[in-house]
C-alpha atoms as a PDB file:
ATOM      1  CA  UNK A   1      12.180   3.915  11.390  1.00  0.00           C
ATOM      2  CA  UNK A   2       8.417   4.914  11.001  1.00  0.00           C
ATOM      3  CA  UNK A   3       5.694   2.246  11.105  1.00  0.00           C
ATOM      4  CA  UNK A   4       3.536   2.185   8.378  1.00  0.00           C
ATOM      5  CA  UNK A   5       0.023   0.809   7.752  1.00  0.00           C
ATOM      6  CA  UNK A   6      -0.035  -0.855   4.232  1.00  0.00           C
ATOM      7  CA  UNK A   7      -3.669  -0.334   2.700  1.00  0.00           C
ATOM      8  CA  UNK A   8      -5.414  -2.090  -0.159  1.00  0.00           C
ATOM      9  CA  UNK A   9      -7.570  -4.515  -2.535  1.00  0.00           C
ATOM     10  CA  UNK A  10      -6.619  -8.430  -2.086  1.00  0.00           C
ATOM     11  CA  UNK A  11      -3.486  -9.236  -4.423  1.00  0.00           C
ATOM     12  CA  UNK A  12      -2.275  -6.066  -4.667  1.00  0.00           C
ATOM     13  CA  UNK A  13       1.152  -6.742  -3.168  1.00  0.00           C
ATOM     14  CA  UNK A  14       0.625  -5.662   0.166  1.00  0.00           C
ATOM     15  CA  UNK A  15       2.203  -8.868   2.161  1.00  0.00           C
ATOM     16  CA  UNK A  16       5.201  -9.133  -1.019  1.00  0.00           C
ATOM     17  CA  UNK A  17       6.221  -5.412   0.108  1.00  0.00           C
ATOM     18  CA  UNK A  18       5.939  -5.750   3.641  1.00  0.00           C
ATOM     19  CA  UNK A  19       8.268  -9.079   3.515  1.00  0.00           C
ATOM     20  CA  UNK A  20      10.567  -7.167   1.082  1.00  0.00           C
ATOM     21  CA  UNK A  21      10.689  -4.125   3.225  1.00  0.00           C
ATOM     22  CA  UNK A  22      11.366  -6.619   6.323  1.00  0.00           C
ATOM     23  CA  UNK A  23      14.205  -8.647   4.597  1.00  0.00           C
ATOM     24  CA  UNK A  24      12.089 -11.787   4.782  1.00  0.00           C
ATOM     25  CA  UNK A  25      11.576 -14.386   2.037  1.00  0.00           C
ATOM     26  CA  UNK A  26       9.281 -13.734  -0.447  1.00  0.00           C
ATOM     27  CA  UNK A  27       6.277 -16.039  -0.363  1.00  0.00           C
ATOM     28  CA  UNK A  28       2.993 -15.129  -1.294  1.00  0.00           C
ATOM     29  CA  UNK A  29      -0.115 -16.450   0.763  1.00  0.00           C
ATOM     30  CA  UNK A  30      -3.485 -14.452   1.332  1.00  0.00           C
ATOM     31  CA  UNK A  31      -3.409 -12.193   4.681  1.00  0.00           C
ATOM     32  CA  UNK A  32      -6.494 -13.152   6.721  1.00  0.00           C
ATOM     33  CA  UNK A  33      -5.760 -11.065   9.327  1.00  0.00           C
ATOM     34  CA  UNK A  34      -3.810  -7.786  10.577  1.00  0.00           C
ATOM     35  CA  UNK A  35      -0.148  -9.142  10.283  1.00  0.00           C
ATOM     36  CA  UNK A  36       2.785  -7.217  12.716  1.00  0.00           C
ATOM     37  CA  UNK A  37       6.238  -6.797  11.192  1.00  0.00           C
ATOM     38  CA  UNK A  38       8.638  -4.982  12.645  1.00  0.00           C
ATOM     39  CA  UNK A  39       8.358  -1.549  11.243  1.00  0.00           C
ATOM     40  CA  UNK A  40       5.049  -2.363   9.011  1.00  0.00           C
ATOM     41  CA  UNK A  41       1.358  -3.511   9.747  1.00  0.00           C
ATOM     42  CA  UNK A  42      -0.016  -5.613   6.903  1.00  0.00           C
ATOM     43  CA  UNK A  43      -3.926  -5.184   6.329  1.00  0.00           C
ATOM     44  CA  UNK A  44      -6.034  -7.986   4.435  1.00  0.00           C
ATOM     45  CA  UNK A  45      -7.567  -6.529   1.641  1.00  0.00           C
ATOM     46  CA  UNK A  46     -11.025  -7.200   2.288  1.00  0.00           C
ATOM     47  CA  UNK A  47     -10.750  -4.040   5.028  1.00  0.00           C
ATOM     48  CA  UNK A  48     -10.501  -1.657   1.829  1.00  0.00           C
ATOM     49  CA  UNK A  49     -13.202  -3.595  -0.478  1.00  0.00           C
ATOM     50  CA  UNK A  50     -15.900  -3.214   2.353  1.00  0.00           C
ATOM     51  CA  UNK A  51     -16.496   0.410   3.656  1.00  0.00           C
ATOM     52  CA  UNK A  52     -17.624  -1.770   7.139  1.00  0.00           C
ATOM     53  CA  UNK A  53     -14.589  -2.523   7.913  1.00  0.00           C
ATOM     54  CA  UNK A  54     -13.105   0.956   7.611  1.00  0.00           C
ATOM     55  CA  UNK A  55     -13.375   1.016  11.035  1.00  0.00           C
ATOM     56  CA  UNK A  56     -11.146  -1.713  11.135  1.00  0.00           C
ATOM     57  CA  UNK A  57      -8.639   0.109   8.841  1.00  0.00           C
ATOM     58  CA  UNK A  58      -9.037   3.281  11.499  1.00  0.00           C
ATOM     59  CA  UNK A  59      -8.268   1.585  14.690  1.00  0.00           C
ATOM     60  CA  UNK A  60      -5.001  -0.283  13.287  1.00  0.00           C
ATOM     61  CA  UNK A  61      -3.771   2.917  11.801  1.00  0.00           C
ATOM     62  CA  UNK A  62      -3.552   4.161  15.527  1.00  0.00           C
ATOM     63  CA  UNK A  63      -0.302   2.239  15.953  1.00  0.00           C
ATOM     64  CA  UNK A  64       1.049   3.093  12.686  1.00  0.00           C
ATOM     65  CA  UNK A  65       3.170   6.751  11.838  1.00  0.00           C
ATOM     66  CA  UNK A  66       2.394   6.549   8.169  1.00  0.00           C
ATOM     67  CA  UNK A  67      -0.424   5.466   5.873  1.00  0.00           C
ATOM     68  CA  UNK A  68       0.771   3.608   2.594  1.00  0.00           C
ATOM     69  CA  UNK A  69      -2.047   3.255   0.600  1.00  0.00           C
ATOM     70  CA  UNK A  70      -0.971   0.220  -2.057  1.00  0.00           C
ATOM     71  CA  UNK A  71      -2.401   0.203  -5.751  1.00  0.00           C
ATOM     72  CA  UNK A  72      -1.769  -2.634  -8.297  1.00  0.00           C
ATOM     73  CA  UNK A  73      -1.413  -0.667 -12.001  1.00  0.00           C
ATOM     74  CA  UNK A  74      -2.516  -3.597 -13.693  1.00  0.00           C
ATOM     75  CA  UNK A  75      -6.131  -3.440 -12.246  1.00  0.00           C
ATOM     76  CA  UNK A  76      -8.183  -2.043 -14.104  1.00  0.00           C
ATOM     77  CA  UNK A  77     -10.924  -0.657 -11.433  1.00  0.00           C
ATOM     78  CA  UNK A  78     -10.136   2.334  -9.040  1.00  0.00           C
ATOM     79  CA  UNK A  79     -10.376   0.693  -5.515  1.00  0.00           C
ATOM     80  CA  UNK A  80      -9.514   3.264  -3.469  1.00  0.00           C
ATOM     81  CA  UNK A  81     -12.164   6.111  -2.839  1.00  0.00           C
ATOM     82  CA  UNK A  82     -11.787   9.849  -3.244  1.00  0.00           C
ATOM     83  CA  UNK A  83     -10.564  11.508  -0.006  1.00  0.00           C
ATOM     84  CA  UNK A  84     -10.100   8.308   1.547  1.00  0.00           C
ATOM     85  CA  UNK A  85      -6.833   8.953   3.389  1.00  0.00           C
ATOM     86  CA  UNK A  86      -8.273  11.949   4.716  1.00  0.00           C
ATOM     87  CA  UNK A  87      -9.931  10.316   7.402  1.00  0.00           C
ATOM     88  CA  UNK A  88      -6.364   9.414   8.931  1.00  0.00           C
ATOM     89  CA  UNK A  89      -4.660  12.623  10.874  1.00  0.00           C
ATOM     90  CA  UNK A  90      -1.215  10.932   9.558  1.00  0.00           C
ATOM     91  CA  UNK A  91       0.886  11.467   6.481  1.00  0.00           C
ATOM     92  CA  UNK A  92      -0.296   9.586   3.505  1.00  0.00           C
ATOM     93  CA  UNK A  93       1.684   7.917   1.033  1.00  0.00           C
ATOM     94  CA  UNK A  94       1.123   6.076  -2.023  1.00  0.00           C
ATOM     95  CA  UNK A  95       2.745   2.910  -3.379  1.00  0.00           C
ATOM     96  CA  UNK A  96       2.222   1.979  -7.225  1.00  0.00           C
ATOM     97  CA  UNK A  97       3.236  -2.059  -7.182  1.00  0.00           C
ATOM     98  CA  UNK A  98       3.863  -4.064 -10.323  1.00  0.00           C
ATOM     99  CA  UNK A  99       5.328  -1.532 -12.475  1.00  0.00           C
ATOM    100  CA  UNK A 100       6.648  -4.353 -14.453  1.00  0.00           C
ATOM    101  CA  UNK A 101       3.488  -5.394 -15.612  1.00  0.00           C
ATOM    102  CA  UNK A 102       1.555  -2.345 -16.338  1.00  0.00           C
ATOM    103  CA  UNK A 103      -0.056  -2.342 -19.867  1.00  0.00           C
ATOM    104  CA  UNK A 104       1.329   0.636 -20.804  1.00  0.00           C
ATOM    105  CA  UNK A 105       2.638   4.043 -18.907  1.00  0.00           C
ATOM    106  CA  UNK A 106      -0.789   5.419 -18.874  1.00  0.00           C
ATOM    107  CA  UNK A 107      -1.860   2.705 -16.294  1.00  0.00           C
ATOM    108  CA  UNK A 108       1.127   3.665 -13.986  1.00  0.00           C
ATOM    109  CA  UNK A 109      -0.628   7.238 -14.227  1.00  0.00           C
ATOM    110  CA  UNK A 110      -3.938   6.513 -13.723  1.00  0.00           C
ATOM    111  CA  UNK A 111      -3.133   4.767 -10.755  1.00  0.00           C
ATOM    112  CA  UNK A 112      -0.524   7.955  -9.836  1.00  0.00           C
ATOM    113  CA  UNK A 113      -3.851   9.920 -10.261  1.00  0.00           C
ATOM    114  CA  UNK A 114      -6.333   7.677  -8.237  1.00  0.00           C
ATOM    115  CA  UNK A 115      -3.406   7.550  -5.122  1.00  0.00           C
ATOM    116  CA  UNK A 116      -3.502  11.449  -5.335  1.00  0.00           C
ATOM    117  CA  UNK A 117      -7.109  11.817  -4.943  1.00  0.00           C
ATOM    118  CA  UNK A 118      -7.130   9.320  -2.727  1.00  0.00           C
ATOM    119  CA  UNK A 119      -4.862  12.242  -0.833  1.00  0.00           C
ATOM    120  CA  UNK A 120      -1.027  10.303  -1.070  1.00  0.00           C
ATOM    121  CA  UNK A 121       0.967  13.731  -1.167  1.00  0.00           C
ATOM    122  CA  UNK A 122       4.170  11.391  -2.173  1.00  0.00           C
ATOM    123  CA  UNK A 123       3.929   8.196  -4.733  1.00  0.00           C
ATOM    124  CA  UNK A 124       6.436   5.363  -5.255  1.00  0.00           C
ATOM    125  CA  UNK A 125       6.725   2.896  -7.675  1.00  0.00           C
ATOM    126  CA  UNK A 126       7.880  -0.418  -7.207  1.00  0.00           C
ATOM    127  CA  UNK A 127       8.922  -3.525  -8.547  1.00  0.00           C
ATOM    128  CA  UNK A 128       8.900  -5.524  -5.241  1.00  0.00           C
ATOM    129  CA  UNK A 129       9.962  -8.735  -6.961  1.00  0.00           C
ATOM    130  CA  UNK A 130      13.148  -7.482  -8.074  1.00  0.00           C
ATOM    131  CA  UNK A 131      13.853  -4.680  -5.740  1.00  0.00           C
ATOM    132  CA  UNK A 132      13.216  -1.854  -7.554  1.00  0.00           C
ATOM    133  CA  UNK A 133      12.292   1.101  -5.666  1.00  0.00           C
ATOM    134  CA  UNK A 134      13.032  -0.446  -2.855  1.00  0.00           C
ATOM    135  CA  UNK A 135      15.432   1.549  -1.388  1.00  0.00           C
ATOM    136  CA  UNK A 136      13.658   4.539  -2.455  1.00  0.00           C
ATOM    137  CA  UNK A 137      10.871   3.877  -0.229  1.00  0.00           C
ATOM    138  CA  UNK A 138      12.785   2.784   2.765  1.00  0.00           C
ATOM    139  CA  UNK A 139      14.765   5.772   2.932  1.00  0.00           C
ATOM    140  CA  UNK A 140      11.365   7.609   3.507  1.00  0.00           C
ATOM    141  CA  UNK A 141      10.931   5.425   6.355  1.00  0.00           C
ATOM    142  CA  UNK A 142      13.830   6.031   7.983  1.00  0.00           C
END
């Protein structure tokens, strides 16, 4: 199975999808550090929300074979920059979370949108509390 890197703001759902994807209990509590699973690396979101710790974000990403950058479609600010995955020589993907709770469809594509120009080439959307795409997103993995 490919490692990936999971990438973005505080509360987006990072540490829910990477316990999901793991088979572990769900249990929220803030990452303060670079957490190891067994096929995922868990970021804290502060390494995305200031640009000096992208370095951070570049190092960690050495270990990993795929960058997931993660976007919560219920925030209303655009978080992750234009071109930002392009600074990782590894195939990007993108991971809407909280489908559930989006407003409205548009915010599921604006946040489709910011993960392209962010440079995802593939997006998923998931509903990590109940499973839903899921599967989807392992089978990429694998």
């Amino acid at each position: 199975m490919k490692k990936a890197i999971f990438i973005g703001k505080t509360g987006c759902g990072k540490t829910t999808l990477c316990q999901s994807l793991n088979k572990l209990n769900l249990q929220y509590r803030k990452t303060q550090a670079i957490e190891l699973y067994d096929n995922s690396i868990d970021t804290p979101g502060e390494y995305i929300e200031n640009r000096s710790l992208y370095r951070a974000l570049i190092v960690t990403a050495a270990d990993a074979d795929v960058i997931a950058l993660v976007y919560d479609c219920t925030e209303e600010e655009g978080y992750i920059p234009p071109g930002f995955g392009a600074m990782f020589p590894k195939d990007i993907i993108g991971i809407i979370t909280k489908v559930d709770l989006a407003y409205d469809e548009q915010s599921i594509i604006k946040a489709e949108e910011r993960l392209k120009l962010a440079g995802a080439t593939k997006i998923f959307k998931v509903n990590t509390l109940k499973s839903e795409g899921i599967e989807e997103l392992l089978q990429y993995l694998k």
